[in-house]
Protein backbone atom coordinates (compact mmCIF):
# COMPACT_ATOMS: atom_id res chain seq x y z
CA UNK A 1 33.83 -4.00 3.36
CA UNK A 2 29.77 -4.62 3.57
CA UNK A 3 28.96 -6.23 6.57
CA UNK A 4 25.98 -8.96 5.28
CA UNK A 5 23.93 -10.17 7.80
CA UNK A 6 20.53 -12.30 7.70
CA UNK A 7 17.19 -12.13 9.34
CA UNK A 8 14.63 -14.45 10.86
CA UNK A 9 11.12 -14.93 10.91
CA UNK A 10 10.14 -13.05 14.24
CA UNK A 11 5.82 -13.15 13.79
CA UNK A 12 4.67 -15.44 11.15
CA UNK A 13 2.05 -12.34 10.53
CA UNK A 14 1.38 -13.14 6.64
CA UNK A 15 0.37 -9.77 6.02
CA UNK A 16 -0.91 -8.59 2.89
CA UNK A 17 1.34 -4.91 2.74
CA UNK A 18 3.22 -4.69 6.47
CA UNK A 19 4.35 -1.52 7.10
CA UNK A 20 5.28 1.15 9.37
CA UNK A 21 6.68 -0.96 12.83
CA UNK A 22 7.28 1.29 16.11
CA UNK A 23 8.54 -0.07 18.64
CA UNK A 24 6.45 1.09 22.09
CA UNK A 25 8.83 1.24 25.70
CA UNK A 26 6.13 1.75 28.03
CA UNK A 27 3.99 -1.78 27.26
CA UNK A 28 6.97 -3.72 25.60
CA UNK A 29 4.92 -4.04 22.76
CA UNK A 30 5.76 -4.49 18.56
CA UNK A 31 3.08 -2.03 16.95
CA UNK A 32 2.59 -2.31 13.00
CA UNK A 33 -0.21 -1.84 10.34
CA UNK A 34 -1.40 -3.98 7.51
CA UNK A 35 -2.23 -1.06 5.19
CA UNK A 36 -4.66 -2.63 2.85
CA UNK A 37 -6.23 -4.65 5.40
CA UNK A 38 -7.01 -1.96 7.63
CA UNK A 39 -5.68 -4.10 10.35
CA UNK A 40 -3.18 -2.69 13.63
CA UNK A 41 -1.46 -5.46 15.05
CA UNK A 42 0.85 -5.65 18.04
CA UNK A 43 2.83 -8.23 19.30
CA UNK A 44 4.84 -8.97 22.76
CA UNK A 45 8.17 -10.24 22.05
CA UNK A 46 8.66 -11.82 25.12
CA UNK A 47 5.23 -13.35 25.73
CA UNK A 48 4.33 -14.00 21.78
CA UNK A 49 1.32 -12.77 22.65
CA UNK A 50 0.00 -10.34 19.68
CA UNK A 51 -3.71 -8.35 19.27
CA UNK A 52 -5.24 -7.12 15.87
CA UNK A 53 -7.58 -4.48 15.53
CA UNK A 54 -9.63 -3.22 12.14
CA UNK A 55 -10.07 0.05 11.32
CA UNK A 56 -12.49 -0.07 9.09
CA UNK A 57 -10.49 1.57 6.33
CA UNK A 58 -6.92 1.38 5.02
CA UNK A 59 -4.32 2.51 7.90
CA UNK A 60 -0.67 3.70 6.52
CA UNK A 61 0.86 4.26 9.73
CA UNK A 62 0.34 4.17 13.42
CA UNK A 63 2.37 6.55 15.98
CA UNK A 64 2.07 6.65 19.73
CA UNK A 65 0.79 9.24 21.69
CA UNK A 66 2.44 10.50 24.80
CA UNK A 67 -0.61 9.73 26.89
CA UNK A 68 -0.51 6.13 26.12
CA UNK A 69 -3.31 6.17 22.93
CA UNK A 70 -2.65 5.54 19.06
CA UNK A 71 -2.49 8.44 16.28
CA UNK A 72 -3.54 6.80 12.93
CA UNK A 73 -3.33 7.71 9.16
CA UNK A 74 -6.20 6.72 7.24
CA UNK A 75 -6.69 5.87 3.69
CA UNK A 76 -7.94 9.80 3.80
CA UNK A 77 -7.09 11.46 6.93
CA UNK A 78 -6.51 11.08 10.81
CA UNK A 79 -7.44 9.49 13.35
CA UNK A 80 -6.61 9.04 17.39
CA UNK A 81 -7.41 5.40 18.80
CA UNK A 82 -7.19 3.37 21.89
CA UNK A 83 -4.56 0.73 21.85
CA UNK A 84 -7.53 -2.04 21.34
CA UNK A 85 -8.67 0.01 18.99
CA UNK A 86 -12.91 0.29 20.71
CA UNK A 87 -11.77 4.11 20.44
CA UNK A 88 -11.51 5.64 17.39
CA UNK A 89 -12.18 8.96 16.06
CA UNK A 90 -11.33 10.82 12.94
CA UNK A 91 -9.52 14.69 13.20
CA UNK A 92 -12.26 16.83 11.54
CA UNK A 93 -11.81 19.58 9.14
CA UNK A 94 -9.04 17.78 6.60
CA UNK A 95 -9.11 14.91 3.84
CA UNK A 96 -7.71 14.18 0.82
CA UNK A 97 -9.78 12.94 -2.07
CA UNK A 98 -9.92 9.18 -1.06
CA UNK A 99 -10.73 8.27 -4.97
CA UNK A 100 -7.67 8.97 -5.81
CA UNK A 101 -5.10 9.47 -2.97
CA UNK A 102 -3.87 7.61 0.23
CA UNK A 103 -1.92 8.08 2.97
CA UNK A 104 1.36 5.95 3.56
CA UNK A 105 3.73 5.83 5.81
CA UNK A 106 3.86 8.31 8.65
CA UNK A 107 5.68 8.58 12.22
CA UNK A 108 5.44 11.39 15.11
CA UNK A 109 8.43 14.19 14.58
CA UNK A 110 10.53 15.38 17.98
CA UNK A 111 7.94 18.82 18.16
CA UNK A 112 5.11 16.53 19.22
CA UNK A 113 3.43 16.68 15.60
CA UNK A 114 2.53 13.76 14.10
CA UNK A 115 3.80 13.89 9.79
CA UNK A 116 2.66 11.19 7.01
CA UNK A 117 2.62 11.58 3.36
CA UNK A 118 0.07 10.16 0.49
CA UNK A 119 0.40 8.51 -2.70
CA UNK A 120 -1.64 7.40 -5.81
CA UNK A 121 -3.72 4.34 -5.22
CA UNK A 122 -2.50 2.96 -8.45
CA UNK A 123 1.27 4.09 -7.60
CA UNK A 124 1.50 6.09 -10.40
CA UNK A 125 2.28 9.56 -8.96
CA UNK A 126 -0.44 10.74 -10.50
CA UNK A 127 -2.23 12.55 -8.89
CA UNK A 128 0.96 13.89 -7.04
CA UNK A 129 1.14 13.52 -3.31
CA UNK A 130 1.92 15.50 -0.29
CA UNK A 131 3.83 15.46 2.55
CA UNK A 132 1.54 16.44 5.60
CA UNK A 133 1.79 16.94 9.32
CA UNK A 134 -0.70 17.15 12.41
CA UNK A 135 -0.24 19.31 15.04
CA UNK A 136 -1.55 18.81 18.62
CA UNK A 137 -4.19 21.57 17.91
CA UNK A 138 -5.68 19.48 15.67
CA UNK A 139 -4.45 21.70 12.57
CA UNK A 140 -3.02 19.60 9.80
CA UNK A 141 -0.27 21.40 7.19
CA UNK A 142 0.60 20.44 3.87
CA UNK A 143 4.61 20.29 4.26
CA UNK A 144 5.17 20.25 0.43
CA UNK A 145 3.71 18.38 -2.53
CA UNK A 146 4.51 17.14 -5.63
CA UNK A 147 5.67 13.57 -4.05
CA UNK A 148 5.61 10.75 -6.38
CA UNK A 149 5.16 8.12 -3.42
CA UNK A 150 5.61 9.41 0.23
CA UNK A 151 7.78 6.86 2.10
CA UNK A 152 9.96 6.35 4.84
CA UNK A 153 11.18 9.50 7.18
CA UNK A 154 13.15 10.37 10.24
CA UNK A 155 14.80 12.81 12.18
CA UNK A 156 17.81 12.84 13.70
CA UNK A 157 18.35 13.24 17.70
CA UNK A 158 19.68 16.66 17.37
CA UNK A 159 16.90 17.86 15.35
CA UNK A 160 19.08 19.14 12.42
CA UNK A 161 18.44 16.33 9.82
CA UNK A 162 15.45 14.72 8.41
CA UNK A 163 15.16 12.12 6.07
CA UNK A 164 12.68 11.23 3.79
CA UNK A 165 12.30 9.04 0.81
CA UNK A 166 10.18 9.37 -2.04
CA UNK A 167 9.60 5.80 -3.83
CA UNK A 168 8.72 6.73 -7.65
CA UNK A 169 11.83 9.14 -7.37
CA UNK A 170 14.28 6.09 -6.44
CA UNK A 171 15.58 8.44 -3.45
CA UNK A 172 16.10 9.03 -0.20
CA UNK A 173 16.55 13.57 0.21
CA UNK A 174 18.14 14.78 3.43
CA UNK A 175 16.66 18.44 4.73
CA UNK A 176 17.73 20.84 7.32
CA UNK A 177 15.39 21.01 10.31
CA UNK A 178 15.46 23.84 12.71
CA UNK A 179 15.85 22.36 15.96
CA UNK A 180 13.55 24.84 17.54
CA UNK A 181 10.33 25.30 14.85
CA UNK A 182 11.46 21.83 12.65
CA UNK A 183 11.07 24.49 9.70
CA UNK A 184 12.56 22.81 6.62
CA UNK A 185 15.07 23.77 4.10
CA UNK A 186 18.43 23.04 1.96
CA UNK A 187 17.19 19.41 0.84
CA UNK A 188 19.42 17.51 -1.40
CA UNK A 189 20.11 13.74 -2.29
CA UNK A 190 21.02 11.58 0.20
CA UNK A 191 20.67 8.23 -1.25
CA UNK A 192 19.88 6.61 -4.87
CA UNK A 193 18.39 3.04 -4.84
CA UNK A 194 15.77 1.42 -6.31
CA UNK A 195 12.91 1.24 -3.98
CA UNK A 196 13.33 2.71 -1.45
CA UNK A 197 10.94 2.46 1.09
CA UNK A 198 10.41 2.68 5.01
CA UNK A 199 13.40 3.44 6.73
CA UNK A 200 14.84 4.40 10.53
CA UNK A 201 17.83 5.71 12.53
CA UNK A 202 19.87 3.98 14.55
CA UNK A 203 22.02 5.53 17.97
CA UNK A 204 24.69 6.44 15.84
CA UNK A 205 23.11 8.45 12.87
CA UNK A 206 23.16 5.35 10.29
CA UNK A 207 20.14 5.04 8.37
CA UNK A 208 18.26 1.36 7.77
CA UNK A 209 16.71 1.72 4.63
CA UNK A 210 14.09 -1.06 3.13
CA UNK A 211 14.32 -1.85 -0.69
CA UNK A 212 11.23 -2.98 -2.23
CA UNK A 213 11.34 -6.11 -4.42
CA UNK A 214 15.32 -6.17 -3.54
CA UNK A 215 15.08 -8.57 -0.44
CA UNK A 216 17.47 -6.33 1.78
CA UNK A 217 17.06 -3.60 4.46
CA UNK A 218 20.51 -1.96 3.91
CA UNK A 219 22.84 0.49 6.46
CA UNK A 220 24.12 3.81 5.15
CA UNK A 221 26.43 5.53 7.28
CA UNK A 222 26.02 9.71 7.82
CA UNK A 223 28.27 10.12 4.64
CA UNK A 224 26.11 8.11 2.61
CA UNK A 225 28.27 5.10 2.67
CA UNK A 226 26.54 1.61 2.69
CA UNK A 227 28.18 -0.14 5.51
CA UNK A 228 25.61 -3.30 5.89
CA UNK A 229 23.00 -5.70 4.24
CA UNK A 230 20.53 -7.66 5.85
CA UNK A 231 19.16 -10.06 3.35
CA UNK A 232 15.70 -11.76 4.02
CA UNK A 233 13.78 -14.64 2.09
CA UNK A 234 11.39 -12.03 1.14
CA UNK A 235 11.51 -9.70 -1.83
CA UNK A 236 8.89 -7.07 -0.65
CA UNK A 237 10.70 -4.83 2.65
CA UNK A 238 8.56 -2.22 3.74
CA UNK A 239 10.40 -1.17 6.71
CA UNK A 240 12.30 -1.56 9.91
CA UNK A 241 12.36 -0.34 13.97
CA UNK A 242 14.62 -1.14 16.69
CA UNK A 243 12.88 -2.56 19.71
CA UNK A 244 13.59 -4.77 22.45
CA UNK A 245 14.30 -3.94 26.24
CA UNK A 246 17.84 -2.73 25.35
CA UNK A 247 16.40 -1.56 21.27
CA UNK A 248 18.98 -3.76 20.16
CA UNK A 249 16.59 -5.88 18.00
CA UNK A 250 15.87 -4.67 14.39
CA UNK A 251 12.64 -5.55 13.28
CA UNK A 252 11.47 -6.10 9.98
CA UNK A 253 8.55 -5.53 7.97
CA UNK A 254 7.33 -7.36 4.59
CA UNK A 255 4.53 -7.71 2.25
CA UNK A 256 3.00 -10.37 0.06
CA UNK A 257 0.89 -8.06 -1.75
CA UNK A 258 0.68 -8.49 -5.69
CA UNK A 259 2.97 -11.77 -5.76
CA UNK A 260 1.56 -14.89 -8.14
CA UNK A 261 0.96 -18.12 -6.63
CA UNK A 262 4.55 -18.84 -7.53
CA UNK A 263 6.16 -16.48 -6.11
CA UNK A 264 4.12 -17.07 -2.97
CA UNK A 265 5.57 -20.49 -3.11
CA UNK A 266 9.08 -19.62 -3.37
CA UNK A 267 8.66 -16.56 -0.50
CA UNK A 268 6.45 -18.50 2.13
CA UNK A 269 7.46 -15.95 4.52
CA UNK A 270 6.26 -13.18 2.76
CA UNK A 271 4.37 -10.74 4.91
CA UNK A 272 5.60 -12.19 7.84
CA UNK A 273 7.92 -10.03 10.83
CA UNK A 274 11.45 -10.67 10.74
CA UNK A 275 14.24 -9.60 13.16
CA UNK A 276 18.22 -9.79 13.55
CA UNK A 277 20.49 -8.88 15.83
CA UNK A 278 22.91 -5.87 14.09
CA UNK A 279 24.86 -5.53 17.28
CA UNK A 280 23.83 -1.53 17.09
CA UNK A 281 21.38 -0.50 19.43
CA UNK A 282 18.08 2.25 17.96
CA UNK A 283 16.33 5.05 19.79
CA UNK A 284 12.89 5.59 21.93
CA UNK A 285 10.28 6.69 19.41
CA UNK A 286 9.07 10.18 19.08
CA UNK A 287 5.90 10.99 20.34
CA UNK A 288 2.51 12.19 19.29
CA UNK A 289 1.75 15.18 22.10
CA UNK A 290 -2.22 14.15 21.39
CA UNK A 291 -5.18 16.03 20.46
CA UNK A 292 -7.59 17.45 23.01
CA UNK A 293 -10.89 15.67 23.57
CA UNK A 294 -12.76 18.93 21.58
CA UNK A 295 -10.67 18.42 18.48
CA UNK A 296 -11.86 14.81 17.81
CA UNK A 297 -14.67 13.77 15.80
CA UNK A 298 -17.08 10.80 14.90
CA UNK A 299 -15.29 7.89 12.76
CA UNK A 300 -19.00 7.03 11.06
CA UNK A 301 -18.16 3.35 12.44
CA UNK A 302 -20.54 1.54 14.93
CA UNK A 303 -18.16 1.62 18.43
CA UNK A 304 -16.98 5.03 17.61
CA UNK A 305 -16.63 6.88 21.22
CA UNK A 306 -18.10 10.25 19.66
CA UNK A 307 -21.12 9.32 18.61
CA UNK A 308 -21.80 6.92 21.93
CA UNK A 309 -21.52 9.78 23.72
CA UNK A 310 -17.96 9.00 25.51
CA UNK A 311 -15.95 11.69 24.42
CA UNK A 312 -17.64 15.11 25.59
CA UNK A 313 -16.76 18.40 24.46
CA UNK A 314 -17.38 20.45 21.33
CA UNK A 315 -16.07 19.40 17.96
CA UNK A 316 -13.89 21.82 16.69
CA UNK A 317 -12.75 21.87 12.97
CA UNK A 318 -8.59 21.57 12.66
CA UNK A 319 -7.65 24.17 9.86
CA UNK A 320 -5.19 23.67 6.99
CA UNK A 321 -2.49 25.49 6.10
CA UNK A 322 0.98 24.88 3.93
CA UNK A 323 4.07 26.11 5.65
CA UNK A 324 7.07 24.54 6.73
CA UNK A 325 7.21 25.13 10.98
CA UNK A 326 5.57 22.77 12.95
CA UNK A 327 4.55 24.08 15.91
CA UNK A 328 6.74 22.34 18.60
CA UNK A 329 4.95 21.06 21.26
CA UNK A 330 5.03 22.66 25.00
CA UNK A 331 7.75 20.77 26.64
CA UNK A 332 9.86 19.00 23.50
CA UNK A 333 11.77 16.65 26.07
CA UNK A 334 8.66 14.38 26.96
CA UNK A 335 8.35 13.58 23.13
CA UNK A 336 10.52 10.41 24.28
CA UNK A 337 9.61 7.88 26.45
């Protein structure tokens, strides 16, 4: 029987396209983007306390970085960031063509690499997108293409699985990882829903998978097997992350972007964080292993660090390439907390 369960308002954020939470040990913090906005916000559960920063640009996803920054996908590429965001600067040497393509959703894998995927502006899937990742050399990979709308993605703690979903397709695919090199392979059908957005892992393998315009984050079990439904007064999910001392609370991201005045009316809470309590507990988030100071470049906005002259060091162009083996990082363990 399908467990149902319901979720409460947790920030009363009111963001325009919420997306992409990560939950962050060290600080205690909520982390999350407003994509169109260009805004990273944070929040402190336990305080209420919560900081914004603007990018100057759209943001699809924000990752940590194991020494304590912020890795950031751009409407069009990379970037690295301090957590109050007076830091910024791009990864040279790779961008997509901004006219026509954006990234989305992205999260650090367990090699230390740092993977998000782009999509049409108009959500089309045309132009296809593309799966990409970022290594800690500052080389960024195209993982594989022809993506209608790159979504959600995880891997499992083994580093066998990963899971991705593709929007436009109406699916979530499962691949084969190699735990050592994360090379990819044998992907099939995990899933079939409408919508399917952001999603995350749990402790025991289950997968939390957000439904756009559906109003529910939903629970499928390893087998594929929908177990639970957490409904919420808003139709737009975007995507969920344990957090929490113990990761035992499941928050919840939404969007109010492209709803009439009378939607907005019905939905008030739109946009806003929720949370519930699923009585399963998640993980620690991977880890971006971080870029060194000679990979980074200027962001072409006023504060950037580059061009004031407080990051030293020779820019250095990251390459592309298209294979499937990230390059793990040197010691795999620390890309915990």
């Amino acid at each position: 029987m399908t467990r149902v369960l319901d979720a409460e308002v947790a920030v009363p954020a009111q963001c325009q396209l919420g997306e992409g939470p990560v939950w962050d040990p060290a600080r205690g913090l909520l982390w999350w983007v407003d994509i169109l906005a260009g805004h990273v916000h944070s929040t402190d559960p336990s305080t209420g306390a919560r900081t914004r920063f603007d990018v100057g640009d759209a943001v699809g996803a924000v990752g940590l970085i194991r020494s304590g920054g912020l890795v950031l996908a751009l409407a069009d590429g990379f970037a690295l960031a301090s957590t109050d965001g007076q830091e910024l600067a791009r990864v040279p040497g790779f961008s997509v063509d901004r006219t026509a393509l954006r990234f989305n959703d992205g999260k650090p894998d367990p090699w230390g690499n740092f993977v998000a995927g782009t999509m049409s502006w108009d959500e089309s899937g045309i132009p296809p997108g593309s799966l990409y990742r970022l290594s800690p050399d500052g080389a960024v990979t195209e993982l594989f293409g022809d993506v209608g709308l790159s979504n959600g993605l995880d891997w499992t703690d083994d580093r066998k699985l990963f899971y991705y979903s593709d929007t436009n397709l109406g699916r979530v695919d499962v691949f084969d990882t190699d735990p050592d090199t994360g090379a990819l392979s044998g992907r099939r059908p995990f899933v079939t829903a409408a919508g399917p957005d952001g999603l995350t892992l749990d402790a025991e393998g289950c997968l939390w998978l957000a439904l756009w315009g559906s109003g529910e984050l939903r629970r499928y079990t390893p087998d594929g097997r929908l177990d639970t439904v957490v409904r919420l007064p808003a139709w737009q999910v975007t995507s969920a992350a344990f957090g929490g001392p113990d990761l035992g609370t499941l928050y919840i991201t939404t969007a109010s972007e492209g709803l009439t005045p009378a939607e907005q009316a019905e939905q008030p809470h739109a946009g806003d964080i929720f949370a519930c309590i699923p009585g399963v507990t998640g993980r620690p988030p991977f880890l971006f292993a971080g870029l060194s100071r000679s990979t980074i470049a200027c962001c072409g906005l006023p504060h950037c660090p580059v061009a004031a002259g407080r990051v030293a060091g020779p820019v250095s162009a990251g390459g592309r390439s298209r294979d499937s083996r990230p390059a793990p990082s040197a010691d795999p363990d620390q890309d915990r907390r």
